[in-house]
Protein backbone atom coordinates (compact mmCIF):
# COMPACT_ATOMS: atom_id res chain seq x y z
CA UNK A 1 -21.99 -33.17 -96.80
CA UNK A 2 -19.85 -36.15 -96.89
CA UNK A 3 -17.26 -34.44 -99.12
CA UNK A 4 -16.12 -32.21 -96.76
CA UNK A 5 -14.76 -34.44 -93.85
CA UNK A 6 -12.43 -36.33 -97.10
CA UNK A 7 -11.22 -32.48 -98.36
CA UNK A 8 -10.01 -31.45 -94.74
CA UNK A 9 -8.52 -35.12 -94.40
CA UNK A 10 -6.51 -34.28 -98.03
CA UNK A 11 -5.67 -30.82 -97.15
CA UNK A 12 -2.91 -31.58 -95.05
CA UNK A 13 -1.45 -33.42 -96.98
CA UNK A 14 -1.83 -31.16 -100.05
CA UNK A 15 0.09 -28.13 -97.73
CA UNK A 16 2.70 -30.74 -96.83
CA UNK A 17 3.39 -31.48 -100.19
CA UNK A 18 3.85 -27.97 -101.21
CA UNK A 19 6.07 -27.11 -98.67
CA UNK A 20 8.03 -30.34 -99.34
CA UNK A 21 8.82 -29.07 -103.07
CA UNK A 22 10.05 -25.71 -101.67
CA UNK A 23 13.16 -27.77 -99.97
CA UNK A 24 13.91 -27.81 -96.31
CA UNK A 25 17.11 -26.81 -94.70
CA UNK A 26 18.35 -23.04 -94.14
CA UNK A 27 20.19 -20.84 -96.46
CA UNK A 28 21.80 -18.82 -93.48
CA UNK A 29 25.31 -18.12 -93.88
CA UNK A 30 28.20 -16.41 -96.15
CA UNK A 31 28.55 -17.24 -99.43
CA UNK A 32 32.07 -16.87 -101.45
CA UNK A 33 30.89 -15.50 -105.07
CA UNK A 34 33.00 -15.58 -108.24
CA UNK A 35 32.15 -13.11 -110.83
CA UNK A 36 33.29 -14.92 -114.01
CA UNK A 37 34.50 -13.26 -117.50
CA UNK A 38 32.70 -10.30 -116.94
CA UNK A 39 31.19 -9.08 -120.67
CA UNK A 40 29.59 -5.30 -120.51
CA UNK A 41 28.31 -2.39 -122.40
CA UNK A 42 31.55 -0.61 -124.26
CA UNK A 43 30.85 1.51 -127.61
CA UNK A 44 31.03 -0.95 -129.70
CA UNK A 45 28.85 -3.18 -128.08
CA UNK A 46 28.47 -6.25 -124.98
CA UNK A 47 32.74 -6.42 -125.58
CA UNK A 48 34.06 -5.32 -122.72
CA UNK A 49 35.70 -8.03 -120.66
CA UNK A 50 36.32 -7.15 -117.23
CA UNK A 51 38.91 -9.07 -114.64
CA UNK A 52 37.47 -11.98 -112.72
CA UNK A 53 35.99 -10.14 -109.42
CA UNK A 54 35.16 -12.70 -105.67
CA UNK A 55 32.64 -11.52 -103.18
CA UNK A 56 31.07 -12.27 -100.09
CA UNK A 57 26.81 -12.81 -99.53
CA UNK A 58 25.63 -12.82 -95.97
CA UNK A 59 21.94 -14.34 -96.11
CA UNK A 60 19.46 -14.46 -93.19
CA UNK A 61 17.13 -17.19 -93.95
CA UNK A 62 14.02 -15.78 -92.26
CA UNK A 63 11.22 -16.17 -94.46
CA UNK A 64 10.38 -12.26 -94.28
CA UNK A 65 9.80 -11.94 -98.09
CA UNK A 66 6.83 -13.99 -98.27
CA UNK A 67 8.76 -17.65 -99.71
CA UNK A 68 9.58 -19.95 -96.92
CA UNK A 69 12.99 -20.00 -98.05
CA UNK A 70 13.65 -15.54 -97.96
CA UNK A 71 15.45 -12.77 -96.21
CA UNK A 72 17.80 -10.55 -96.08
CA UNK A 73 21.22 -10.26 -98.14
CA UNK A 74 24.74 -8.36 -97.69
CA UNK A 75 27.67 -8.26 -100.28
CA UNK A 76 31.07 -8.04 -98.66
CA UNK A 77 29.48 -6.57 -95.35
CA UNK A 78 28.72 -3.29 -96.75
CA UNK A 79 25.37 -2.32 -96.02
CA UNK A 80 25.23 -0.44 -98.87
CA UNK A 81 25.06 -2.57 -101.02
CA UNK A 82 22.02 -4.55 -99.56
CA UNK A 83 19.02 -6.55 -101.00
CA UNK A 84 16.83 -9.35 -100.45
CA UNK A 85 16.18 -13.24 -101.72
CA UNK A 86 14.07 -16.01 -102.37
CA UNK A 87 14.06 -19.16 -103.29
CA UNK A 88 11.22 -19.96 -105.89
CA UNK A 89 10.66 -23.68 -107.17
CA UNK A 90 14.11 -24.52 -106.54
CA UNK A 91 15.57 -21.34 -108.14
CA UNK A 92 17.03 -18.57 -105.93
CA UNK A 93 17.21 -14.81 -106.53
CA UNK A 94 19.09 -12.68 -104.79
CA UNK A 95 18.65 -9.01 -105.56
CA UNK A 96 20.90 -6.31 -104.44
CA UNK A 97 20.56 -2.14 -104.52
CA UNK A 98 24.03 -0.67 -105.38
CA UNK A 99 25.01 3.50 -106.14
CA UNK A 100 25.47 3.42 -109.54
CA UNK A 101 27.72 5.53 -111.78
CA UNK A 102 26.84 9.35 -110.99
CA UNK A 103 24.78 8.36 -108.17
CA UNK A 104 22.08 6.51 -109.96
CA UNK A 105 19.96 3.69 -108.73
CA UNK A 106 21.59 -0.31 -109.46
CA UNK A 107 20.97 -3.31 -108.93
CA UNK A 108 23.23 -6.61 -108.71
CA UNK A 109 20.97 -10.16 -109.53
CA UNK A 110 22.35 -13.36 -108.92
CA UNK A 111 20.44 -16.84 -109.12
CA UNK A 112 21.53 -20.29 -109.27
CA UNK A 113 19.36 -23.84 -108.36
CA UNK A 114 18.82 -24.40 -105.06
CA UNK A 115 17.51 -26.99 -102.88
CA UNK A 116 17.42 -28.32 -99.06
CA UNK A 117 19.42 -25.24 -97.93
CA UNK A 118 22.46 -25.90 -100.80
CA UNK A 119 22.98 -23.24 -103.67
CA UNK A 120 24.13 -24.90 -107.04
CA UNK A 121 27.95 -23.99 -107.68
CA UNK A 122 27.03 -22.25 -111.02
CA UNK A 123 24.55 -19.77 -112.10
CA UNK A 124 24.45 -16.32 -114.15
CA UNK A 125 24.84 -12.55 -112.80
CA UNK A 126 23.64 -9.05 -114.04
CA UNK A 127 24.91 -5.82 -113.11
CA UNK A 128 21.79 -3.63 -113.76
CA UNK A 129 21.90 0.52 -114.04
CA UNK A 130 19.05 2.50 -114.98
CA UNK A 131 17.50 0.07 -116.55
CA UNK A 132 20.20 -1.41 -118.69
CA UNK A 133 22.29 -4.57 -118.13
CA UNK A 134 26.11 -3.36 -117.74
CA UNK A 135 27.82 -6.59 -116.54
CA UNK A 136 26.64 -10.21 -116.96
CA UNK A 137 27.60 -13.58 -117.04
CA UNK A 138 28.88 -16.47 -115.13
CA UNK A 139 28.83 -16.58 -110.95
CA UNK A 140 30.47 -19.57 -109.18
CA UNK A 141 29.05 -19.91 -105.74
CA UNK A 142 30.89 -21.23 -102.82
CA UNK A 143 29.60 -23.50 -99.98
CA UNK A 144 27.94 -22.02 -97.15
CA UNK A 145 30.66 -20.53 -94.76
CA UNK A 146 32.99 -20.08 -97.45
CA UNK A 147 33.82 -16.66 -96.97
């Protein structure tokens, strides 16, 4: 019976420790993305090098995809191209529903490190369409407010 009184006095402190590694500070704001040295899907292979494209991310920091750090995502204000992130042990995703060639279903993925509200200036990108990945490589993220 004694054991219980010392678990609920370590508890808190265990759920304070978690959230701790999860990072504080917001990831609200625009973000200025770089699409670098684009490689996709041509006949003869990943050998297609497209031009060097720059985007905006809008993301709303609200928690509402079950990580503390989550929410909602824009690219360049268009809400059709939409999605959601999260940042997961100091990684973040951000996934994004596009129109595809011929109408189809795709999806942009970014992620990057991230910690205390601050995305890493370098991480990878896919361009995703039924399945298959079109477009990937390099992404240079800006600072917060940098587009």
């Amino acid at each position: 019976m004694k054991k219980l009184p010392v678990f609920a006095s370590i508890l808190p402190l265990a759920l304070w420790a978690g959230g701790a590694a999860a990072g504080g500070g917001s990831y609200t704001g625009n973000y200025k993305v770089t699409l670098t040295h684009d490689v996709y899907l041509t006949t003869k292979g990943y050998t297609g090098h497209g031009p060097n494209s720059t985007h905006c991310l809008a993301l709303t920091d609200d928690g509402n995809v079950g990580w503390m750090h989550s929410g909602y995502v824009v690219i360049d204000n268009n809400d059709n191209t939409s999605g959601q992130f999260a940042v997961i042990n100091n990684t973040i995703l951000i996934y994004v529903a596009a129109q595809g060639s011929d109408e189809s279903i795709a999806s942009y993925v970014f992620s990057a490190s991230a910690r205390d509200g601050k995305i890493a200036a370098h991480g990878a990108f896919d361009y995703i369409e039924g399945g298959t990945s079109y477009d990937a490589d390099k992404v240079a993220f800006g600072a917060r407010g940098s587009c």
